[in-house]
C-alpha atoms as a PDB file:
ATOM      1  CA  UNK A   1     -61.272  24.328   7.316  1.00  0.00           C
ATOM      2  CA  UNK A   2     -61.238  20.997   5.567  1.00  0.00           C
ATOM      3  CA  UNK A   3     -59.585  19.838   8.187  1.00  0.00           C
ATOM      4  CA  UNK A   4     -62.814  20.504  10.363  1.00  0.00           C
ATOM      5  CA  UNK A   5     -65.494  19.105   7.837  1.00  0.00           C
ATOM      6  CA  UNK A   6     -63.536  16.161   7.609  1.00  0.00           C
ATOM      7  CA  UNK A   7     -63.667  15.889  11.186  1.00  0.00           C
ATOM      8  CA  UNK A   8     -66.948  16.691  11.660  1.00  0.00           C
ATOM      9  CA  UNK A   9     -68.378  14.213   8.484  1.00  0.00           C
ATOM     10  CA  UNK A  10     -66.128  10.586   9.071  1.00  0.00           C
ATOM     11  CA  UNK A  11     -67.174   7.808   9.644  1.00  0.00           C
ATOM     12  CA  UNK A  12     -65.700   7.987  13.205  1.00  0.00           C
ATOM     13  CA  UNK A  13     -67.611  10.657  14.337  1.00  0.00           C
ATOM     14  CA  UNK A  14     -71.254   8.710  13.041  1.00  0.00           C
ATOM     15  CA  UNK A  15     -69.939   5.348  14.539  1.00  0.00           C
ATOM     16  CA  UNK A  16     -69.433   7.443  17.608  1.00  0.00           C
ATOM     17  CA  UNK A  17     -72.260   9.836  17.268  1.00  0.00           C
ATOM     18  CA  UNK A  18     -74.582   5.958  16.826  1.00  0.00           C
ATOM     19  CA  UNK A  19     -72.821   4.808  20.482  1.00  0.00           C
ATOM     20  CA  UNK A  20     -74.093   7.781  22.252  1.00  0.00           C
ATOM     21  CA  UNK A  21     -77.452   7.635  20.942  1.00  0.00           C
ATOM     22  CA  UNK A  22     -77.910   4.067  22.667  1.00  0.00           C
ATOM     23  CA  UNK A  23     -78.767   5.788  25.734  1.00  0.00           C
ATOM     24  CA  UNK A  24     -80.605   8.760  24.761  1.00  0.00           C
ATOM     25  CA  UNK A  25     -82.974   7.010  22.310  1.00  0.00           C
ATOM     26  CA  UNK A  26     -83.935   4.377  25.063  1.00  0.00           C
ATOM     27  CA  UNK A  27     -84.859   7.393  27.820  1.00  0.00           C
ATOM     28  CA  UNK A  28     -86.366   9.427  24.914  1.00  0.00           C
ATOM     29  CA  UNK A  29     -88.730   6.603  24.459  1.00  0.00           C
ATOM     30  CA  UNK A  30     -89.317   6.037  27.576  1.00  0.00           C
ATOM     31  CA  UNK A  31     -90.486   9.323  27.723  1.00  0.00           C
ATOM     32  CA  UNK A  32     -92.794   8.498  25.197  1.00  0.00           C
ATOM     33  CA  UNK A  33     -94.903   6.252  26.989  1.00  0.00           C
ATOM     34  CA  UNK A  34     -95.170   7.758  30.210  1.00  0.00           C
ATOM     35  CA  UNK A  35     -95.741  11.061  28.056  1.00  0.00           C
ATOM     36  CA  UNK A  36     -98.284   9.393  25.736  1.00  0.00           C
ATOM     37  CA  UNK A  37    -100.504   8.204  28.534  1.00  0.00           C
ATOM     38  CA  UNK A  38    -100.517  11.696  30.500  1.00  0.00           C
ATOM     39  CA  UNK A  39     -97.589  11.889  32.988  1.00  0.00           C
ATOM     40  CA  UNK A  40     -95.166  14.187  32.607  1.00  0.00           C
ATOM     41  CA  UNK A  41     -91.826  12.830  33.123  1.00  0.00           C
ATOM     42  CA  UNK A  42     -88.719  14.726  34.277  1.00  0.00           C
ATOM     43  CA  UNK A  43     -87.368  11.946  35.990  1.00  0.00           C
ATOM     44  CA  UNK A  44     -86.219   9.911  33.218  1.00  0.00           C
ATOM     45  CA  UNK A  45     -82.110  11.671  34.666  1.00  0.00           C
ATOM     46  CA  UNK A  46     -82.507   9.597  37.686  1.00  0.00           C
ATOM     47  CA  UNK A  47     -84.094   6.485  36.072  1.00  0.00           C
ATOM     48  CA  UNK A  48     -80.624   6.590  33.686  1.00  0.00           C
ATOM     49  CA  UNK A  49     -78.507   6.920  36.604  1.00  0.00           C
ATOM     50  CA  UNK A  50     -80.273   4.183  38.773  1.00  0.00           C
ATOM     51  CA  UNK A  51     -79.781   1.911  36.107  1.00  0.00           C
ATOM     52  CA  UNK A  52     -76.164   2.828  35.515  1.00  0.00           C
ATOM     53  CA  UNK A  53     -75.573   1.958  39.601  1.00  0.00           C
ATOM     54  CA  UNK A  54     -77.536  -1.275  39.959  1.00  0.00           C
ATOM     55  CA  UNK A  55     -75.744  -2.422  36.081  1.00  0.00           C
ATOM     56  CA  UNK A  56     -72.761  -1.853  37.734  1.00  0.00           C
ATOM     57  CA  UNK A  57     -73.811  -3.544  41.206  1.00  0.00           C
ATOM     58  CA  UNK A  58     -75.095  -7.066  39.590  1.00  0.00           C
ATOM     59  CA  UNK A  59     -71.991  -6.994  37.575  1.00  0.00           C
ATOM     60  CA  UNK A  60     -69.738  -6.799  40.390  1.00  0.00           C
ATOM     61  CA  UNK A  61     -71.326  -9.422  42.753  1.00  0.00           C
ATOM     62  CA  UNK A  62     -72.520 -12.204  40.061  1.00  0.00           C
ATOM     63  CA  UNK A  63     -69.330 -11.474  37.170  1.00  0.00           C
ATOM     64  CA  UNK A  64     -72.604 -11.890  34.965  1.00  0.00           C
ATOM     65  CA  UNK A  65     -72.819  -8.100  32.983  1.00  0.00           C
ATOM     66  CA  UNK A  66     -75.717  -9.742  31.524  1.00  0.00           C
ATOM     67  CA  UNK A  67     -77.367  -9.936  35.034  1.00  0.00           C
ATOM     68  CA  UNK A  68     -76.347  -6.359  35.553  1.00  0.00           C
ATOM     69  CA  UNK A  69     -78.484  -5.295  32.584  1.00  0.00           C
ATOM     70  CA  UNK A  70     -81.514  -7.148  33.915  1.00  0.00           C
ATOM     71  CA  UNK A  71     -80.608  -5.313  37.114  1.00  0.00           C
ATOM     72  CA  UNK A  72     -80.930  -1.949  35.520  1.00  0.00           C
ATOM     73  CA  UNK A  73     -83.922  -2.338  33.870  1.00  0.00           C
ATOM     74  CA  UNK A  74     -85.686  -3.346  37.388  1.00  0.00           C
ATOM     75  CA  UNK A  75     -83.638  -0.645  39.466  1.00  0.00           C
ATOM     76  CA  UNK A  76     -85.047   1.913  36.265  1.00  0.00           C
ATOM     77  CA  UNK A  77     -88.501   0.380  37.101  1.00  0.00           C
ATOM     78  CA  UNK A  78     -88.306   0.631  40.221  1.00  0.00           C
ATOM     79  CA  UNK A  79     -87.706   4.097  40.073  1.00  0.00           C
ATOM     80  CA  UNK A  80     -90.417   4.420  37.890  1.00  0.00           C
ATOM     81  CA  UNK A  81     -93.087   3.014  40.214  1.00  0.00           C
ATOM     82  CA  UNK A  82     -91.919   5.325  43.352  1.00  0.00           C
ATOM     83  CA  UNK A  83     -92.529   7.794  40.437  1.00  0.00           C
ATOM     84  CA  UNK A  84     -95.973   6.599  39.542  1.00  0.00           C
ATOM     85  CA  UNK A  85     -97.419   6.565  43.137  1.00  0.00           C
ATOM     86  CA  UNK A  86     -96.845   9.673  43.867  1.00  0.00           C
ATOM     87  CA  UNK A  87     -97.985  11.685  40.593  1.00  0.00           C
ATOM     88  CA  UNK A  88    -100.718   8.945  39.693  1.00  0.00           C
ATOM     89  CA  UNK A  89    -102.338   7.137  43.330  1.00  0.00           C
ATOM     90  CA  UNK A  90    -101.367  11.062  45.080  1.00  0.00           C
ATOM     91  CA  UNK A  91    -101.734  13.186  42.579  1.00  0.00           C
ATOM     92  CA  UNK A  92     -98.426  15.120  42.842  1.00  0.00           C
ATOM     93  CA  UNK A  93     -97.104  17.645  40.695  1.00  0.00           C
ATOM     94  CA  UNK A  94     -95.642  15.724  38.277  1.00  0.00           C
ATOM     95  CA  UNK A  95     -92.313  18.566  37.491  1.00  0.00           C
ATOM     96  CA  UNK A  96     -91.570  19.063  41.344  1.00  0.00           C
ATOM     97  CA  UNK A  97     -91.828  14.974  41.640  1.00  0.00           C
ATOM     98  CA  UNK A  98     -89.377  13.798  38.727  1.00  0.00           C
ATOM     99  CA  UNK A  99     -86.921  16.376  39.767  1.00  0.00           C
ATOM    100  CA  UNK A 100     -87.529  15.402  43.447  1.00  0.00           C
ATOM    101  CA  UNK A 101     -86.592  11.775  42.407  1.00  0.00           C
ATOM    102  CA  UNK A 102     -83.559  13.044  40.416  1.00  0.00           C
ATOM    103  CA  UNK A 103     -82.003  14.484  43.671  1.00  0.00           C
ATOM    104  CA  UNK A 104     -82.876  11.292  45.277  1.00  0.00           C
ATOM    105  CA  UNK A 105     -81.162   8.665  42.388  1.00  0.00           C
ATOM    106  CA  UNK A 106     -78.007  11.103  42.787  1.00  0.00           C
ATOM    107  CA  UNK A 107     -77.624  10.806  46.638  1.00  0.00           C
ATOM    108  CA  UNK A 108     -78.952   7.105  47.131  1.00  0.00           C
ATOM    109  CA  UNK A 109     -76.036   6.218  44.519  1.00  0.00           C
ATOM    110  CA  UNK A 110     -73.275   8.551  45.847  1.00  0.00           C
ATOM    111  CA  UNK A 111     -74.394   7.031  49.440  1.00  0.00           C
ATOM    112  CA  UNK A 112     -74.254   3.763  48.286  1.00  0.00           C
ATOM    113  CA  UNK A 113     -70.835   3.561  46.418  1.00  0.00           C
ATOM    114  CA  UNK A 114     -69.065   5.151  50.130  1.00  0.00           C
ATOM    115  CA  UNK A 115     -71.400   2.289  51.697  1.00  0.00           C
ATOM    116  CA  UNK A 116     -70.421  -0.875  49.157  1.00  0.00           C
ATOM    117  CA  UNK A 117     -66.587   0.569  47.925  1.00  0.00           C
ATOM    118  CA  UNK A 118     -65.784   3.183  50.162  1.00  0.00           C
ATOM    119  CA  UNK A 119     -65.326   5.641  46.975  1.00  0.00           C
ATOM    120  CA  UNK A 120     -67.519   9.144  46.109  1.00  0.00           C
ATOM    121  CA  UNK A 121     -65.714   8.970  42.879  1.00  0.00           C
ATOM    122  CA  UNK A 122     -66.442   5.345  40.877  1.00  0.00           C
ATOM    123  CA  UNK A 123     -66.650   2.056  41.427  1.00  0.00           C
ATOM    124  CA  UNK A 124     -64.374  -0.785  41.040  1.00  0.00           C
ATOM    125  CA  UNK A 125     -64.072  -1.573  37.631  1.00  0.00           C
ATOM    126  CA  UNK A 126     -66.258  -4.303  36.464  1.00  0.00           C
ATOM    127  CA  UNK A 127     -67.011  -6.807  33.506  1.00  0.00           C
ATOM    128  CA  UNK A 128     -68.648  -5.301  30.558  1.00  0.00           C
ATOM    129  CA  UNK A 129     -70.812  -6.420  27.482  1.00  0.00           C
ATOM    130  CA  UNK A 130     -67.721  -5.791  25.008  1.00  0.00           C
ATOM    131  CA  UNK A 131     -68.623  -5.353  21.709  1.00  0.00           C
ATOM    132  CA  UNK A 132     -69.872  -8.653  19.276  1.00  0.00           C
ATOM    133  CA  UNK A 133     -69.536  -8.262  15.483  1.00  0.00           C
ATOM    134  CA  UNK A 134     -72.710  -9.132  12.671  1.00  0.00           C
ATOM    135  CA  UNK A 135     -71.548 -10.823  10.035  1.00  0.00           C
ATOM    136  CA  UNK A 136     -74.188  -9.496   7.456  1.00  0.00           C
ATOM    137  CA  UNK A 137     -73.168  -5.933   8.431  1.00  0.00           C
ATOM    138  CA  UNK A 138     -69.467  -6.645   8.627  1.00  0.00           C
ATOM    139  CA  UNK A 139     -69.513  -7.250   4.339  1.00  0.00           C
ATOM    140  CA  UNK A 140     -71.551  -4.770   3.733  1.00  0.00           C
ATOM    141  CA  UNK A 141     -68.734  -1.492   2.961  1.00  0.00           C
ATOM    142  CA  UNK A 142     -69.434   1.615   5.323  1.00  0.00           C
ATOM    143  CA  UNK A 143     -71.977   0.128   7.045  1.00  0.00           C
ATOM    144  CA  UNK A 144     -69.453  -2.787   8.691  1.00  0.00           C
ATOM    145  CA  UNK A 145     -67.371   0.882  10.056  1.00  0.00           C
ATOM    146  CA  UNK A 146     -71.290   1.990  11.579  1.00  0.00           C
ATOM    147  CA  UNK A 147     -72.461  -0.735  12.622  1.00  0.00           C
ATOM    148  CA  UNK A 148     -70.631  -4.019  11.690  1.00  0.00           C
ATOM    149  CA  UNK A 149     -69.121  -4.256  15.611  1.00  0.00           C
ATOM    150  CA  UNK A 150     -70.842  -2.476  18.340  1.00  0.00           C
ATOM    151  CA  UNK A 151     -72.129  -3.257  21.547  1.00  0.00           C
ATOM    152  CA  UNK A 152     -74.750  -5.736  22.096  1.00  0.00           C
ATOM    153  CA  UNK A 153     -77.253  -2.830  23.561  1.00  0.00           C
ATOM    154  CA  UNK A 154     -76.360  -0.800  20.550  1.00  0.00           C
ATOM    155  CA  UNK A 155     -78.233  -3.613  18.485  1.00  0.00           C
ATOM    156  CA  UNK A 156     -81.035  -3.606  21.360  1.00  0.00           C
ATOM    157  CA  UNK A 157     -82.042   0.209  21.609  1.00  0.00           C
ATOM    158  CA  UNK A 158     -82.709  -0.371  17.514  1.00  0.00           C
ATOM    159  CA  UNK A 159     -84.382  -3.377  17.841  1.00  0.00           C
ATOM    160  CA  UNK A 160     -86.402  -2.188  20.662  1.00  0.00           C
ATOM    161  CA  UNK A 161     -86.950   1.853  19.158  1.00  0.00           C
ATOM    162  CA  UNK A 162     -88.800  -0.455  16.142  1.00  0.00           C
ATOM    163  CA  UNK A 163     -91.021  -2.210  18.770  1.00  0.00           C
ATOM    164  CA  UNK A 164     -92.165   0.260  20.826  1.00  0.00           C
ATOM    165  CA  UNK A 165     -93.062   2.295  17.577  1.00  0.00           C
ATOM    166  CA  UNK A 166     -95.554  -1.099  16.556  1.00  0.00           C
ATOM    167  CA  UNK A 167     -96.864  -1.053  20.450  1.00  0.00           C
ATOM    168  CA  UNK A 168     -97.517   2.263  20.557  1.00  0.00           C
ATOM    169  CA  UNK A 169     -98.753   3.096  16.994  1.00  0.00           C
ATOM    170  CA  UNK A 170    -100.406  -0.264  15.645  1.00  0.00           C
ATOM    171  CA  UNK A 171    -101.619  -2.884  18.455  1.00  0.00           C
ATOM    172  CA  UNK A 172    -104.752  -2.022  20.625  1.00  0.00           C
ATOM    173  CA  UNK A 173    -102.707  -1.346  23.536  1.00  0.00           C
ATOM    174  CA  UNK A 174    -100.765   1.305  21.652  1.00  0.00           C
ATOM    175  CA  UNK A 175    -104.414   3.077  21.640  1.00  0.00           C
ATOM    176  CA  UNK A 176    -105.303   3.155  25.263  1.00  0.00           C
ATOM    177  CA  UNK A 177    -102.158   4.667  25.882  1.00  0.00           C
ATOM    178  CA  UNK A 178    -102.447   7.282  23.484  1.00  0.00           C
ATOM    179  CA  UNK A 179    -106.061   7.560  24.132  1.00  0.00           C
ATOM    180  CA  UNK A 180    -105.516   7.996  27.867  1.00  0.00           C
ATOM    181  CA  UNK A 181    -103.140  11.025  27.633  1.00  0.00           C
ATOM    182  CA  UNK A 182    -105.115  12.734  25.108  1.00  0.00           C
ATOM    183  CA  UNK A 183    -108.900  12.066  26.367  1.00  0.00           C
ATOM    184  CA  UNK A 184    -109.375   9.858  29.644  1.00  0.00           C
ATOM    185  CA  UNK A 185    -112.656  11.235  29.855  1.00  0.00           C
ATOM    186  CA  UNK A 186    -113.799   9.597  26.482  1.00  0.00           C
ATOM    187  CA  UNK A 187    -110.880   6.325  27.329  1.00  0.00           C
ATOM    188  CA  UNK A 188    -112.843   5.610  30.627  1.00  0.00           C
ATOM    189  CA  UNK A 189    -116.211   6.110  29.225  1.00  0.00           C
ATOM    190  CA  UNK A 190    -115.090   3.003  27.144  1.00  0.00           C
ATOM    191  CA  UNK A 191    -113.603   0.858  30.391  1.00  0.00           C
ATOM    192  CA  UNK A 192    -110.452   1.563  30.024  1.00  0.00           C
ATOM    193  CA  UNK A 193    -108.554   1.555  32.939  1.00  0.00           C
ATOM    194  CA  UNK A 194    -106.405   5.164  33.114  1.00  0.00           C
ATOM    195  CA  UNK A 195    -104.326   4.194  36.173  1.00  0.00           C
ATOM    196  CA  UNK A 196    -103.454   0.833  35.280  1.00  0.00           C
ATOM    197  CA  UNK A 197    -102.183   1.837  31.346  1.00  0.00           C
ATOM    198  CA  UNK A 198    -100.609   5.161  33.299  1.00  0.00           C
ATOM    199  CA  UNK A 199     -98.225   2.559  35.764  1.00  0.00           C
ATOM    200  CA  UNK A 200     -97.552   0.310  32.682  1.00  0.00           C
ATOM    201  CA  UNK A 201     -96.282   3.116  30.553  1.00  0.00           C
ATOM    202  CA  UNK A 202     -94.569   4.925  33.518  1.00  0.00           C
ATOM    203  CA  UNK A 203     -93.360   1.715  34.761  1.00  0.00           C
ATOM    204  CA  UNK A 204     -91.429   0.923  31.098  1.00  0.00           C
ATOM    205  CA  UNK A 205     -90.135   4.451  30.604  1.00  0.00           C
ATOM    206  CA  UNK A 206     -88.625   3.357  33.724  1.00  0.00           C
ATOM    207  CA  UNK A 207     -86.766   0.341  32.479  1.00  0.00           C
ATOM    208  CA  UNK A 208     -86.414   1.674  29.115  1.00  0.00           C
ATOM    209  CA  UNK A 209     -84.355   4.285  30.881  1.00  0.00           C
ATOM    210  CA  UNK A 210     -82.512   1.774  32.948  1.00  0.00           C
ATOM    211  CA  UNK A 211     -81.221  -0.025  30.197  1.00  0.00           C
ATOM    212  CA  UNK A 212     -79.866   3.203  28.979  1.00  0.00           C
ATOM    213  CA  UNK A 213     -78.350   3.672  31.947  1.00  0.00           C
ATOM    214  CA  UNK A 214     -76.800   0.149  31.820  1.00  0.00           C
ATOM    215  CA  UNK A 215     -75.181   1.000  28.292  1.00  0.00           C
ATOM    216  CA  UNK A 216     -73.481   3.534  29.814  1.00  0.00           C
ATOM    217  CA  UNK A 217     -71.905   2.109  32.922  1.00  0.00           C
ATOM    218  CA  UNK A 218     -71.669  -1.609  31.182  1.00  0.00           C
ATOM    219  CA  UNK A 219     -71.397  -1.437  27.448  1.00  0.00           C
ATOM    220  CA  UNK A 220     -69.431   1.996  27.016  1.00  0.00           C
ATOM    221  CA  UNK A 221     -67.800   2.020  30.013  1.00  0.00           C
ATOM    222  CA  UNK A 222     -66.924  -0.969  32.670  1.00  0.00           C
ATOM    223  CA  UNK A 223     -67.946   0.874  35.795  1.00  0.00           C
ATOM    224  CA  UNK A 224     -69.972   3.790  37.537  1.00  0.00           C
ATOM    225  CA  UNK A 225     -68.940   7.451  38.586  1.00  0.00           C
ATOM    226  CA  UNK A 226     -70.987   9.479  39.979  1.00  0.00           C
ATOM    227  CA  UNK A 227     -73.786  11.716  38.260  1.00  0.00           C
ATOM    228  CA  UNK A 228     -72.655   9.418  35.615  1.00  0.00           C
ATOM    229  CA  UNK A 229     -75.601  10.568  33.588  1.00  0.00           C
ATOM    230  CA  UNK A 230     -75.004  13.971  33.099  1.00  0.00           C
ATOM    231  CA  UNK A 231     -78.176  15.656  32.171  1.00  0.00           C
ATOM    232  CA  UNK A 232     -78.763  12.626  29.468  1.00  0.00           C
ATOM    233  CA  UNK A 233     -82.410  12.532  30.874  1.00  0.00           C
ATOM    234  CA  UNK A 234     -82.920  16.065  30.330  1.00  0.00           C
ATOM    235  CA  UNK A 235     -81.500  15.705  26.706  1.00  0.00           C
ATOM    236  CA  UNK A 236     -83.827  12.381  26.341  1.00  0.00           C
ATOM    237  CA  UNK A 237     -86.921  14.723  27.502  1.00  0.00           C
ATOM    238  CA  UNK A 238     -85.848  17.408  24.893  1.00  0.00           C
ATOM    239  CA  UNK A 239     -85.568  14.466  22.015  1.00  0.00           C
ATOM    240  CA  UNK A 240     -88.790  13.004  22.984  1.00  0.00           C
ATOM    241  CA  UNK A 241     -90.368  16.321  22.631  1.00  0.00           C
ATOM    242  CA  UNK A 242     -88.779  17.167  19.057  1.00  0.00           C
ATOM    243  CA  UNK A 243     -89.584  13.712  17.717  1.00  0.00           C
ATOM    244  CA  UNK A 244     -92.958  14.556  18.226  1.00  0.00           C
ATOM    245  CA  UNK A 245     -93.740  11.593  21.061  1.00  0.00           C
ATOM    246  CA  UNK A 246     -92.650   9.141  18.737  1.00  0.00           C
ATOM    247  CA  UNK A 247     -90.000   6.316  19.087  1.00  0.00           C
ATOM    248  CA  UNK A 248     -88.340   6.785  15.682  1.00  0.00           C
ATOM    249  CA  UNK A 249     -88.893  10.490  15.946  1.00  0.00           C
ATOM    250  CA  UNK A 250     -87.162  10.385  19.451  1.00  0.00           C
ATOM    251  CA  UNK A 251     -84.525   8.341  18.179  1.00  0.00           C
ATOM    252  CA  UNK A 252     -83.875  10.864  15.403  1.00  0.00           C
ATOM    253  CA  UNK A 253     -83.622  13.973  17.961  1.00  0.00           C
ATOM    254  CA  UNK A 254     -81.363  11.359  19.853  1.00  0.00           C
ATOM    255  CA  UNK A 255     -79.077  10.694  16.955  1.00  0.00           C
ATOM    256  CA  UNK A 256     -78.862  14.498  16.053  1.00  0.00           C
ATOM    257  CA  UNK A 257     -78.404  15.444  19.910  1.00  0.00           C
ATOM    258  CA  UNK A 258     -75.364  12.746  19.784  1.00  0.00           C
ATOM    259  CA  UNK A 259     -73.609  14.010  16.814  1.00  0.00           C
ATOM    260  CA  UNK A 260     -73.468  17.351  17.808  1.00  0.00           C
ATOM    261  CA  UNK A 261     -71.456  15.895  20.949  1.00  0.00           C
ATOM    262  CA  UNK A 262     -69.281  13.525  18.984  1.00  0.00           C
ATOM    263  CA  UNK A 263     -68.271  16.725  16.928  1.00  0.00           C
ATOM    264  CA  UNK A 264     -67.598  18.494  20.216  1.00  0.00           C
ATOM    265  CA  UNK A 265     -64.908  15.890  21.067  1.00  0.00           C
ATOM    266  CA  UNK A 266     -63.467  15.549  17.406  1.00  0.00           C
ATOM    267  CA  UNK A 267     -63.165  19.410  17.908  1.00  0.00           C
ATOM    268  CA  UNK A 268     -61.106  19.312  21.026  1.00  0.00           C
ATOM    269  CA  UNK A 269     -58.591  17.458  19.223  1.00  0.00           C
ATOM    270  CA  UNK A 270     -58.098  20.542  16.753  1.00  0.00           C
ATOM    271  CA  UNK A 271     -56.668  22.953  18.481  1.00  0.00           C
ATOM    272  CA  UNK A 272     -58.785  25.806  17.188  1.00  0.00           C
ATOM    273  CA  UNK A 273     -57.609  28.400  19.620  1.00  0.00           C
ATOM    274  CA  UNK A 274     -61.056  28.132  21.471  1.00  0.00           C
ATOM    275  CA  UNK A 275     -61.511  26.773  24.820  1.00  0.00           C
ATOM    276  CA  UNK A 276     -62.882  23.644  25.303  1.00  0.00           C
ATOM    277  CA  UNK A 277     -65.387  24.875  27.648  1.00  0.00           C
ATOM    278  CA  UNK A 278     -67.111  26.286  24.857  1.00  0.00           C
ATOM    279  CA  UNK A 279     -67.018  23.776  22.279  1.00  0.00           C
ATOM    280  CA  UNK A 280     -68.525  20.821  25.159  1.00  0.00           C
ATOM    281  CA  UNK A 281     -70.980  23.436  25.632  1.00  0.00           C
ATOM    282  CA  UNK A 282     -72.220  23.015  21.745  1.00  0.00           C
ATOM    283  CA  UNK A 283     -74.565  20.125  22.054  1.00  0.00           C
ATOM    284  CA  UNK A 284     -76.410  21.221  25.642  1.00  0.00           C
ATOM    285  CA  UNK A 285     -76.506  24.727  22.931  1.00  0.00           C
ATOM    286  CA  UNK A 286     -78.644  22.734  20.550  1.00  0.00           C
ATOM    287  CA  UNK A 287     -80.742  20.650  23.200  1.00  0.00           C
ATOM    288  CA  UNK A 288     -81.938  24.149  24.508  1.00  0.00           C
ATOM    289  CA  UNK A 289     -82.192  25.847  21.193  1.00  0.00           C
ATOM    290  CA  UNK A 290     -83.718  22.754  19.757  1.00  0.00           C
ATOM    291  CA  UNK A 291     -86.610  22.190  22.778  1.00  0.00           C
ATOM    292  CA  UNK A 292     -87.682  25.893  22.165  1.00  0.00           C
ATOM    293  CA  UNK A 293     -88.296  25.456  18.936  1.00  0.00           C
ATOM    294  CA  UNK A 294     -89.747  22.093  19.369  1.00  0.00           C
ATOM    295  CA  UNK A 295     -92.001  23.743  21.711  1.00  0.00           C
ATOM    296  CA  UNK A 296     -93.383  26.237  19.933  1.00  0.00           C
ATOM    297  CA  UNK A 297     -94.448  24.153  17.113  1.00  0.00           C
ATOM    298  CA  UNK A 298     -94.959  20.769  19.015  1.00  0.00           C
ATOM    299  CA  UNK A 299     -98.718  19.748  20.259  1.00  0.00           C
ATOM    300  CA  UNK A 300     -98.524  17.615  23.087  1.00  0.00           C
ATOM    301  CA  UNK A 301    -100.882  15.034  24.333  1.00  0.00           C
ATOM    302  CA  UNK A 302    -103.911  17.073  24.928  1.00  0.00           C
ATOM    303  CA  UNK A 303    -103.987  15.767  28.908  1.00  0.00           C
ATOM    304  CA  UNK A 304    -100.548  15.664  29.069  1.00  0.00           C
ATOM    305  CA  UNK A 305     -99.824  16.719  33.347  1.00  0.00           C
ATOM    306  CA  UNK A 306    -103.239  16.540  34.114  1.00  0.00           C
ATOM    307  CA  UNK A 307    -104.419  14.817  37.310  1.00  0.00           C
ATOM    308  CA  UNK A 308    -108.065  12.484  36.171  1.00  0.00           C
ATOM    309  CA  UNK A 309    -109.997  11.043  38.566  1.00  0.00           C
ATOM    310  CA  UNK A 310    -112.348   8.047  36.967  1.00  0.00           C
ATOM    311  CA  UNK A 311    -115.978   8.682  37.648  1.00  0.00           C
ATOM    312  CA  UNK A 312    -115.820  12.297  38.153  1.00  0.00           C
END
């Protein structure tokens, strides 16, 4: 047994449990704005792996990873926009639409690695960020174990959870987004434009979400596999919903979300006479147990999946 908690509680598992967030907390957020201003969006999975592929793709052809990140972002935005025109400009179910545009992210890349390496399977392996170190976190004990060398996106997704809190929460754009997904009746009696804020904030879950994607074919891993995301969209809807359409509350979900799967693979390593099925079933477990909670006593954005039309 003390075996386990000390498993479970190092400072291995955190500094691992803080790498898989990276992704999670970037899509949850993304999920945030595109939630915040009214559009539902389940296709955050596809956005993740979109951005994983085309990370991948500028890294190969430029040797830049740096390029490959930029890549992801637009690829993730891209997405996004196909997204946005149907469920904004043609008013399409927003739940049939984002899973509609999962299916298509997972064929268009599994077509496209055949087409460019002639593999279903992965891709050529291809430069990565690496890690870089901070030398104010590096002296500071525990803290230099967490967070003293990580990779660069690591640093990003916190620098970037922080901002998107300040857009979204205290600058006068912040307020037309929020204002749009929870009254666009009163928001366009005051001018404000509902379809232009509702492509900018589907438009950056997008990218927010390809940058996720990025971290996980460039900065923890140096290439792409297929359905490389794994349901890490689904999870990223789930934290966004228990952090309450918040940035740092999505970021906390994301956090707890990643732990629990950190533990999972610290718990393989045990040999507790249960299969591992089981135990890489725990943190999909708590995503699912969490979300129906988190339902219950959430309150979403009071026009949150609702098609407006200005004027009427």
């Amino acid at each position: 047994m003390n075996e386990i908690i000390t498993s479970i509680f190092s400072l291995n598992t955190i500094a691992a449990a803080i790498r898989m967030t990276t992704p999670l907390a970037l899509a949850a957020m993304g999920g945030t704005f595109s939630e915040r201003s009214g559009i539902v969006n389940i296709g955050l999975e596809g956005m993740i792996l979109s951005g994983a592929f085309a990370g991948v793709l500028g890294s190969f052809y430029t040797g830049n990873p740096w390029i490959g990140v930029l890549l992801a972002a637009v690829a993730g935005g891209l997405m996004a926009a196909l997204f946005a025109i149907f469920t904004i400009k043609y008013k399409a179910n927003h739940v049939v639409t984002g899973v509609g545009l999962n299916i298509l992210a997972l064929g268009a890349t599994t077509w496209l690695m055949q087409v460019l390496w002639g593999s279903r399977g992965s891709s050529p392996t291809v430069k990565g960020l690496g890690e870089i170190s901070l030398p104010l976190l590096k002296d500071i004990p525990v803290i230099d174990r967490l967070l003293g060398s990580q990779s660069p996106l690591v640093y990003l997704m916190f620098i970037l959870v922080v901002a998107g809190w300040i857009l979204l929460f205290k600058t006068p754009l912040g307020l037309r987004i929020r204002m749009t997904g929870e009254h666009p009746e009163a928001a366009d009696t005051l001018g404000i434009d509902i379809k232009k804020i509702q492509y900018f904030s589907v438009i950056l879950s997008g990218a927010l979400s390809g940058l996720g994607g990025a971290y996980l074919s460039l900065g923890q891993l140096n290439w792409f596999s297929m359905n490389m995301s794994a349901g890490r969209g689904y999870m990223a809807l789930a934290a966004n919903t228990f952090g309450q359409w918040n940035p740092l509350g999505g970021l906390g979900a994301s956090f707890l979300f990643s732990f629990t799967d950190a533990v999972q693979m610290r718990l393989q390593g045990l040999n507790l006479g249960i299969a591992n099925e089981i135990i890489q079933m725990l943190p999909y477990l708590l995503t699912v147990i969490v979300l129906a909670g988190a339902v219950v006593r959430s309150r979403p954005p009071q026009a949150l999946g609702e098609h407006y039309e200005s004027g009427k």
